[in-house]
N, C-alpha and C. Protein backbone atom coordinates (compact mmCIF):
# COMPACT_ATOMS: atom_id res chain seq x y z
N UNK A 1 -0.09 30.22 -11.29
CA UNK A 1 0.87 29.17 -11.54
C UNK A 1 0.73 28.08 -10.49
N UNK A 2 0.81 27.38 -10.88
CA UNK A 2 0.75 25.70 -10.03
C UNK A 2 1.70 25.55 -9.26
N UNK A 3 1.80 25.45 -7.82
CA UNK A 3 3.25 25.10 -7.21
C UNK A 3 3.71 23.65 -7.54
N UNK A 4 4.73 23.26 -6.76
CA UNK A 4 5.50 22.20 -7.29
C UNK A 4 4.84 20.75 -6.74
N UNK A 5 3.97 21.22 -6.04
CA UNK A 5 3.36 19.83 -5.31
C UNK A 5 2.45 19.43 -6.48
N UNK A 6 1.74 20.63 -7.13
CA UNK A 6 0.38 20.03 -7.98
C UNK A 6 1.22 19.25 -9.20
N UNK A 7 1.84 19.90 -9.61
CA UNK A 7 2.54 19.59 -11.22
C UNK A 7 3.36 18.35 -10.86
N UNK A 8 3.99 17.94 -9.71
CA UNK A 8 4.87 16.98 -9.22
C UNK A 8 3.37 15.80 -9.28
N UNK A 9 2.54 16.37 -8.78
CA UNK A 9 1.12 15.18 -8.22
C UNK A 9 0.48 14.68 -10.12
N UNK A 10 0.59 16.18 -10.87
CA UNK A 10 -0.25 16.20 -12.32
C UNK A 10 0.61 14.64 -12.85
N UNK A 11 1.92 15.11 -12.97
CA UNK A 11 2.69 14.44 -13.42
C UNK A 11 2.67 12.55 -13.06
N UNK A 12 3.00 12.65 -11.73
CA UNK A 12 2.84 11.21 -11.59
C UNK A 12 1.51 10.38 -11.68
N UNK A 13 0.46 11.09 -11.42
CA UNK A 13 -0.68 11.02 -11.57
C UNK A 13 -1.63 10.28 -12.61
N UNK A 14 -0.82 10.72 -13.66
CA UNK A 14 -0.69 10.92 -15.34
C UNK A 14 0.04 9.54 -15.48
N UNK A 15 0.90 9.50 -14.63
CA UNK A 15 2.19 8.20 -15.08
C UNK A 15 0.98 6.85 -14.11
N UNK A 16 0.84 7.04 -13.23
CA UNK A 16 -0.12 6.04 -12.68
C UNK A 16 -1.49 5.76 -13.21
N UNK A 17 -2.29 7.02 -14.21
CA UNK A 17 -3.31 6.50 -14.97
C UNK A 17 -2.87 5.84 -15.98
N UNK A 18 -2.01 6.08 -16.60
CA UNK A 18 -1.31 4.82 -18.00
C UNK A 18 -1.15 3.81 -17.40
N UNK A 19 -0.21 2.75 -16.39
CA UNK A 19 -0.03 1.52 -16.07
C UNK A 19 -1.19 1.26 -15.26
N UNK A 20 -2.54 1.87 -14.72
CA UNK A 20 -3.46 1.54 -14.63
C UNK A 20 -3.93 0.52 -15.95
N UNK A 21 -4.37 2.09 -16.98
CA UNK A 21 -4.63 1.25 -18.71
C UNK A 21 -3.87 0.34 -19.32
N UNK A 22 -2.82 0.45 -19.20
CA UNK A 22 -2.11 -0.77 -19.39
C UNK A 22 -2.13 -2.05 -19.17
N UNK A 23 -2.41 -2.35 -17.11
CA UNK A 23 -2.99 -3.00 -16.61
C UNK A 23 -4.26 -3.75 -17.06
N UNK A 24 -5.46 -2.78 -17.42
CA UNK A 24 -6.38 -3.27 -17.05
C UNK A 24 -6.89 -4.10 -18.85
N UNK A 25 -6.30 -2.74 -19.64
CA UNK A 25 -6.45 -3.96 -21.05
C UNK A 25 -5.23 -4.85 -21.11
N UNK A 26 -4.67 -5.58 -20.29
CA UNK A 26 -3.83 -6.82 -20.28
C UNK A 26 -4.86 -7.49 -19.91
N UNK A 27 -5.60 -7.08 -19.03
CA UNK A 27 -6.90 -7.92 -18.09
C UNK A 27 -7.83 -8.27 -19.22
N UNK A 28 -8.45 -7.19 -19.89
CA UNK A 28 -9.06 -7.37 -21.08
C UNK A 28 -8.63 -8.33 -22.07
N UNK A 29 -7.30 -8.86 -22.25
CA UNK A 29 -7.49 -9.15 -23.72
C UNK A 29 -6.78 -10.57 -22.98
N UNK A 30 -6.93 -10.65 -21.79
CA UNK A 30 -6.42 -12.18 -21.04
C UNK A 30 -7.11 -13.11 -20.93
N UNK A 31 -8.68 -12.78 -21.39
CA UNK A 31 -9.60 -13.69 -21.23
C UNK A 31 -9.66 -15.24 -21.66
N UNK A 32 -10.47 -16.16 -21.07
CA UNK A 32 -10.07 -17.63 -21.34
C UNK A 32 -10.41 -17.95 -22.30
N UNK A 33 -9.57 -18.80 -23.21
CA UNK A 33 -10.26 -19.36 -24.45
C UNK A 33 -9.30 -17.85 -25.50
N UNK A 34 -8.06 -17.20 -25.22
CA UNK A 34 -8.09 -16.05 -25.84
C UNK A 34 -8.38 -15.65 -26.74
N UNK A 35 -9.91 -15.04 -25.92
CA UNK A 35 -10.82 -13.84 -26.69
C UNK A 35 -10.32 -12.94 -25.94
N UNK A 36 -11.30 -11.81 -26.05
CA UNK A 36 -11.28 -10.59 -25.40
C UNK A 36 -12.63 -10.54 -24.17
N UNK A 37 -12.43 -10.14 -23.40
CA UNK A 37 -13.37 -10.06 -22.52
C UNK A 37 -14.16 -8.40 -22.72
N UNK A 38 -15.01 -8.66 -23.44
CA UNK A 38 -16.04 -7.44 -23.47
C UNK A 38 -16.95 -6.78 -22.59
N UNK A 39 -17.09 -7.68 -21.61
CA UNK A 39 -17.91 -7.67 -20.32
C UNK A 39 -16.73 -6.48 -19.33
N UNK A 40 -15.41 -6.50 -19.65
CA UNK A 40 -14.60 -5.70 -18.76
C UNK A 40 -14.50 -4.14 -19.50
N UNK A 41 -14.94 -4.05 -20.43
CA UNK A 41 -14.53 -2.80 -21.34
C UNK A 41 -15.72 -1.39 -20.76
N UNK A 42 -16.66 -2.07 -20.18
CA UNK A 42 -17.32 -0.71 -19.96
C UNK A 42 -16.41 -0.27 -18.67
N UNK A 43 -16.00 -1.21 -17.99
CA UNK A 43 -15.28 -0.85 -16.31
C UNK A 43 -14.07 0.29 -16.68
N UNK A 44 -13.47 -0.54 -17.83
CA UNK A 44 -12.24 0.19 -18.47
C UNK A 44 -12.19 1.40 -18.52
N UNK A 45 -13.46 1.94 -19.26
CA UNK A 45 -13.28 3.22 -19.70
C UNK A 45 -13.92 3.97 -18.71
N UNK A 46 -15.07 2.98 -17.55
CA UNK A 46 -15.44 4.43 -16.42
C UNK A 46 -14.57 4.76 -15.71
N UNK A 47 -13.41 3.43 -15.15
CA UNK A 47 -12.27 3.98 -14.54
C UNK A 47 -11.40 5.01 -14.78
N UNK A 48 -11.26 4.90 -16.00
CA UNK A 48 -10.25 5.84 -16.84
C UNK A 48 -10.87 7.36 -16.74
N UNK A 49 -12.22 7.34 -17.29
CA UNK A 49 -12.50 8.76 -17.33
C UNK A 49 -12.79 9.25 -15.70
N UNK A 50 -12.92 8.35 -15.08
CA UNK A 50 -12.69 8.87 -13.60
C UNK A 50 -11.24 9.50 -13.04
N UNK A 51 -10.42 8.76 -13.51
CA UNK A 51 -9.33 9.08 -12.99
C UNK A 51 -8.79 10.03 -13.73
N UNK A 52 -9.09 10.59 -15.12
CA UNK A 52 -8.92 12.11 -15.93
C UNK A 52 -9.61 12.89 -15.40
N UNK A 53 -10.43 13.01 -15.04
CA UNK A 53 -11.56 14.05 -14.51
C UNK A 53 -11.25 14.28 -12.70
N UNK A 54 -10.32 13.29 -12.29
CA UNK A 54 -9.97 13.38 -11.22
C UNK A 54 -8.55 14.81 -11.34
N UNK A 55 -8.13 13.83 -12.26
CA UNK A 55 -6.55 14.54 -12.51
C UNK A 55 -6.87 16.34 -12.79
N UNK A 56 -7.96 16.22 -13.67
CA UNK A 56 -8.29 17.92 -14.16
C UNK A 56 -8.95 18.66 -13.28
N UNK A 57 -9.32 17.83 -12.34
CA UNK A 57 -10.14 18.99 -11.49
C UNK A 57 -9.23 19.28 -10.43
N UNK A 58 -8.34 18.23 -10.04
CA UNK A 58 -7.17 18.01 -8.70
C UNK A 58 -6.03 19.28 -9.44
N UNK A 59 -5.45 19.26 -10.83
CA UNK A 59 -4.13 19.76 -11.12
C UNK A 59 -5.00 21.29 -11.80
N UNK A 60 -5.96 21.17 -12.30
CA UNK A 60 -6.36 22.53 -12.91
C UNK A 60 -7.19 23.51 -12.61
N UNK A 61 -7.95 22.81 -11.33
CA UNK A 61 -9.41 23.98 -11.02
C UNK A 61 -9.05 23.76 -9.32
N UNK A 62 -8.35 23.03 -8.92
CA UNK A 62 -7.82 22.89 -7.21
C UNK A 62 -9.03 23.13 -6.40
N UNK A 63 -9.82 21.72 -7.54
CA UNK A 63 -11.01 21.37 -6.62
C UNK A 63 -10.75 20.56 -5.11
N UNK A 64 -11.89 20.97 -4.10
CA UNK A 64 -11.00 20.32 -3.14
C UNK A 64 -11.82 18.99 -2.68
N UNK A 65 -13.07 19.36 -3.37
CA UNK A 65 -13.92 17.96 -3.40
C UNK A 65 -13.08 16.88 -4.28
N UNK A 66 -12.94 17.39 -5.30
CA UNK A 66 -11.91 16.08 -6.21
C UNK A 66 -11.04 15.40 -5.66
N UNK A 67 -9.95 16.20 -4.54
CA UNK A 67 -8.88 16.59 -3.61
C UNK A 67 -9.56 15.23 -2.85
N UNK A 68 -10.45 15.41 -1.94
CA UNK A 68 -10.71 14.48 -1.53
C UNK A 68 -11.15 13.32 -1.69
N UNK A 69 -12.45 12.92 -2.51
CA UNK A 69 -12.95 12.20 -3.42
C UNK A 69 -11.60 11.11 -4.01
N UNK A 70 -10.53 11.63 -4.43
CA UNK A 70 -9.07 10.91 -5.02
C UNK A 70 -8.55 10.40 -3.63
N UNK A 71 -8.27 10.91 -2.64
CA UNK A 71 -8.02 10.83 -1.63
C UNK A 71 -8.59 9.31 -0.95
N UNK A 72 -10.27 9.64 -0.74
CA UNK A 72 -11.28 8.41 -0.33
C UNK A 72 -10.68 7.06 -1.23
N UNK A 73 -10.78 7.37 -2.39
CA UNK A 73 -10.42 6.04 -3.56
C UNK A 73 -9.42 5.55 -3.65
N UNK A 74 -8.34 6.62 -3.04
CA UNK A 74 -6.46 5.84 -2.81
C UNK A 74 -6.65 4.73 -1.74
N UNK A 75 -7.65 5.17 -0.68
CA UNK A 75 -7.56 4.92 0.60
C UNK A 75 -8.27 3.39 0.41
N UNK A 76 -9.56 3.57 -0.58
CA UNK A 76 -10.03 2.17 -0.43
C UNK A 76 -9.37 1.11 -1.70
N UNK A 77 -8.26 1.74 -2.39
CA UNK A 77 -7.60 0.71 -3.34
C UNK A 77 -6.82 0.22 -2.67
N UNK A 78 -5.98 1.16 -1.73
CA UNK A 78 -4.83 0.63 -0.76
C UNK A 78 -5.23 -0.54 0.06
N UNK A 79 -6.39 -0.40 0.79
CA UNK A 79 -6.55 -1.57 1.21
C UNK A 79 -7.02 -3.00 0.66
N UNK A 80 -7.42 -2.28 -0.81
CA UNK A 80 -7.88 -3.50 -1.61
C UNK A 80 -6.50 -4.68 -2.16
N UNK A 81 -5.89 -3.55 -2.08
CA UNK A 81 -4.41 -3.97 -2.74
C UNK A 81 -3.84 -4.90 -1.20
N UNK A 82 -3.96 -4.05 -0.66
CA UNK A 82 -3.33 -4.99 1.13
C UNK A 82 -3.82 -6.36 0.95
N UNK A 83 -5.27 -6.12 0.89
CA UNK A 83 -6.14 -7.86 1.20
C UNK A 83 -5.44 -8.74 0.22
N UNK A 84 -5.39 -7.97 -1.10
CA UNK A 84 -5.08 -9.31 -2.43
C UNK A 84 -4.07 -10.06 -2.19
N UNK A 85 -2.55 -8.58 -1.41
CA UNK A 85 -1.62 -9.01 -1.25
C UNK A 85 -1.63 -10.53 0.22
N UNK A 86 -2.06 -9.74 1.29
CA UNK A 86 -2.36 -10.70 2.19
C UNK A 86 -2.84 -12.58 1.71
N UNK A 87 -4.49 -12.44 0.69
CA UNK A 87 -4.80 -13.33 0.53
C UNK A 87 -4.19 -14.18 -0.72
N UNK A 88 -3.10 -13.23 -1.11
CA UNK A 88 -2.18 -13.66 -2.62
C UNK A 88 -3.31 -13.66 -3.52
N UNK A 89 -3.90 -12.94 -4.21
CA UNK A 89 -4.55 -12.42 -5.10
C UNK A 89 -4.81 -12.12 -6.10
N UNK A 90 -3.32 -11.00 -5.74
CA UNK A 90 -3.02 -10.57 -6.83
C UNK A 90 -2.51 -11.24 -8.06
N UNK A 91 -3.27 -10.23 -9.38
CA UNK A 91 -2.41 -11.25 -10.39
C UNK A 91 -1.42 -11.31 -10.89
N UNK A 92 -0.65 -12.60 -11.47
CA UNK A 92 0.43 -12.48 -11.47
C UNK A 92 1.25 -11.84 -12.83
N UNK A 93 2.36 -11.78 -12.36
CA UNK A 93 3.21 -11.48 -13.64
C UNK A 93 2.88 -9.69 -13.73
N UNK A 94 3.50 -9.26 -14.74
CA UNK A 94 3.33 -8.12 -15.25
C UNK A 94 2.61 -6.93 -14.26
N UNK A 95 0.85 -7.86 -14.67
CA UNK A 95 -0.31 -6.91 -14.14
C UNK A 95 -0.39 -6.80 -12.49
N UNK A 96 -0.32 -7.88 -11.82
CA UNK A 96 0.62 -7.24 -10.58
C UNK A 96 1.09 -6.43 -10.21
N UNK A 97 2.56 -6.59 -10.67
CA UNK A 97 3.06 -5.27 -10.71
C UNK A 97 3.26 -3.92 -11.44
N UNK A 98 2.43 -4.11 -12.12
CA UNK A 98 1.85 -2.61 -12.45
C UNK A 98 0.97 -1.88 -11.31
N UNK A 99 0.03 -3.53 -10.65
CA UNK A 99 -0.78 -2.62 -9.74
C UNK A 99 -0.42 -2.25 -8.98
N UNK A 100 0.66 -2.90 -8.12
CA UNK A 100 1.16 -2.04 -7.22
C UNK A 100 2.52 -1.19 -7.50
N UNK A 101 2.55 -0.80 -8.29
CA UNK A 101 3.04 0.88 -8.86
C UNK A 101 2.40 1.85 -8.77
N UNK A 102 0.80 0.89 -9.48
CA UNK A 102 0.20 2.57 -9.84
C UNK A 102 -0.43 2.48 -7.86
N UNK A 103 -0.44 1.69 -7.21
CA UNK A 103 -0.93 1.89 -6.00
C UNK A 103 0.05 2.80 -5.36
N UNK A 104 1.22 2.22 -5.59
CA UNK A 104 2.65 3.16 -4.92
C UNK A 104 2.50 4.79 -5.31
N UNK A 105 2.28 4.56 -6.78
CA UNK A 105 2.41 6.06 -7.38
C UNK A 105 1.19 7.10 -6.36
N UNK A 106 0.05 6.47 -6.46
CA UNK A 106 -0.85 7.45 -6.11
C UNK A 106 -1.39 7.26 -4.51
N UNK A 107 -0.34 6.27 -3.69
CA UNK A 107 -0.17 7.05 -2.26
C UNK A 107 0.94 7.98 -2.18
N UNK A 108 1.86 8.30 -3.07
CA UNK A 108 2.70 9.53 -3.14
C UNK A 108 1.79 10.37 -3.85
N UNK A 109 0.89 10.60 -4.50
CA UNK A 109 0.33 11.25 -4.99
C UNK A 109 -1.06 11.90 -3.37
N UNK A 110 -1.03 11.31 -2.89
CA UNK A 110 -2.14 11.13 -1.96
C UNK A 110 -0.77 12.33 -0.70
N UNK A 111 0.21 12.17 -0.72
CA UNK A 111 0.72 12.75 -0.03
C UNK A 111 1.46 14.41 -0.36
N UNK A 112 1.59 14.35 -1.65
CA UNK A 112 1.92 15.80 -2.51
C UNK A 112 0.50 16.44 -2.30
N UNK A 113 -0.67 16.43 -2.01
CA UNK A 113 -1.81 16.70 -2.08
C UNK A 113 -1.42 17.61 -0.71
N UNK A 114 -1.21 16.67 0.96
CA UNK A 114 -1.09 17.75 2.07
C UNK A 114 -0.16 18.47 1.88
N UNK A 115 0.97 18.85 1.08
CA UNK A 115 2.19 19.67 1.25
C UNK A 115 1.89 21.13 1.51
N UNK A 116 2.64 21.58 1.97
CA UNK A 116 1.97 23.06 2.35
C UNK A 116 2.11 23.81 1.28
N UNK A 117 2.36 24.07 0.09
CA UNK A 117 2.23 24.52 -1.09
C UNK A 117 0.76 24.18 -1.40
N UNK A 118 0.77 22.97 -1.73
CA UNK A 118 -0.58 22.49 -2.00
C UNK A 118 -1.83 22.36 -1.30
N UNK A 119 -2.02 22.73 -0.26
CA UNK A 119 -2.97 23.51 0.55
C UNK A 119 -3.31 24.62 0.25
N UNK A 120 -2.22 25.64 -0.08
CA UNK A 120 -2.19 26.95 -0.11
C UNK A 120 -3.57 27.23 -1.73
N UNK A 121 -3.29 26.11 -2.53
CA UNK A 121 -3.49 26.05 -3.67
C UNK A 121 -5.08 25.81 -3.08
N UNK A 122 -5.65 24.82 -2.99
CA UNK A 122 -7.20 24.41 -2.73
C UNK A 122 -7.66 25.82 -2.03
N UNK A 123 -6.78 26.38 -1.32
CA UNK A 123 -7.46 27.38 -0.54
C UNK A 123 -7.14 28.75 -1.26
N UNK A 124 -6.64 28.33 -2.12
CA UNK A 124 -6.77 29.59 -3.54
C UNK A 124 -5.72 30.88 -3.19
N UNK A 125 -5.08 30.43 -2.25
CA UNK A 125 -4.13 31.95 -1.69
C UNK A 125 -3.22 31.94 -3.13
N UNK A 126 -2.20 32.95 -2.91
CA UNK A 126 -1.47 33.09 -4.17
C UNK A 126 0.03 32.35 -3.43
N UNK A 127 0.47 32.41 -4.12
CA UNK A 127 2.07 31.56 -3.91
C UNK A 127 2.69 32.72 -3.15
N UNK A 128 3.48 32.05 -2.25
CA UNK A 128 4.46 32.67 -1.46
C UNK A 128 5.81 33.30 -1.88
């Protein structure tokens, strides 16, 4: 059974890959001249299946390479997100703030990961 850190992490996790997709086909279908920007659709879907394959290996197999790997990628969105914010960047309206939700969501997600439950889990002990 999953302690409460993984399923707490599955969960939001899950809620931060949707307003990702959400996000990013707003981006998609914002293009100038409104068309669709087709040139963004392969990004779309490697992101996405990255961040499922993140989620299944992090909430279901308590991989700890994944564990980290999610970890590395919070670390370099966070700061990606810092600069945009710094250099005003970011875009506006809506997709904005979605991004920094799903940024919010998955540095709490980045932190349910050290809980001492969820250690216990990567290191495969049984629940206390």
């Amino acid at each position: 059974m999953r302690p409460a850190s993984i399923f707490l992490f599955g969960r939001l996790y899950a809620i931060a890959i949707f307003a990702a997709l959400v996000a990013n086909i707003l981006e998609l279908f914002s293009a100038k001249g409104g068309g669709i920007a087709y040139d963004l659709l392969p990004r779309l879907v490697a992101v996405t299946l990255i961040n499922v394959a993140l989620w299944y290996f992090v909430t279901r197999r308590a991989s700890i390479i994944a564990k980290w790997i999610f970890v590395l990628l919070i670390v370099l969105a966070t700061a990606g997100v810092g600069v945009s914010l710094y250099y005003h960047l970011l875009p506006p309206g809506i997709r904005g703030m979605l991004a920094t939700i799903t940024i919010g969501l998955e540095i709490v997600c980045v932190v349910l990961l050290f809980r001492p439950d969820a250690r216990a889990w990567f290191r495969k002990e049984p629940a206390a």
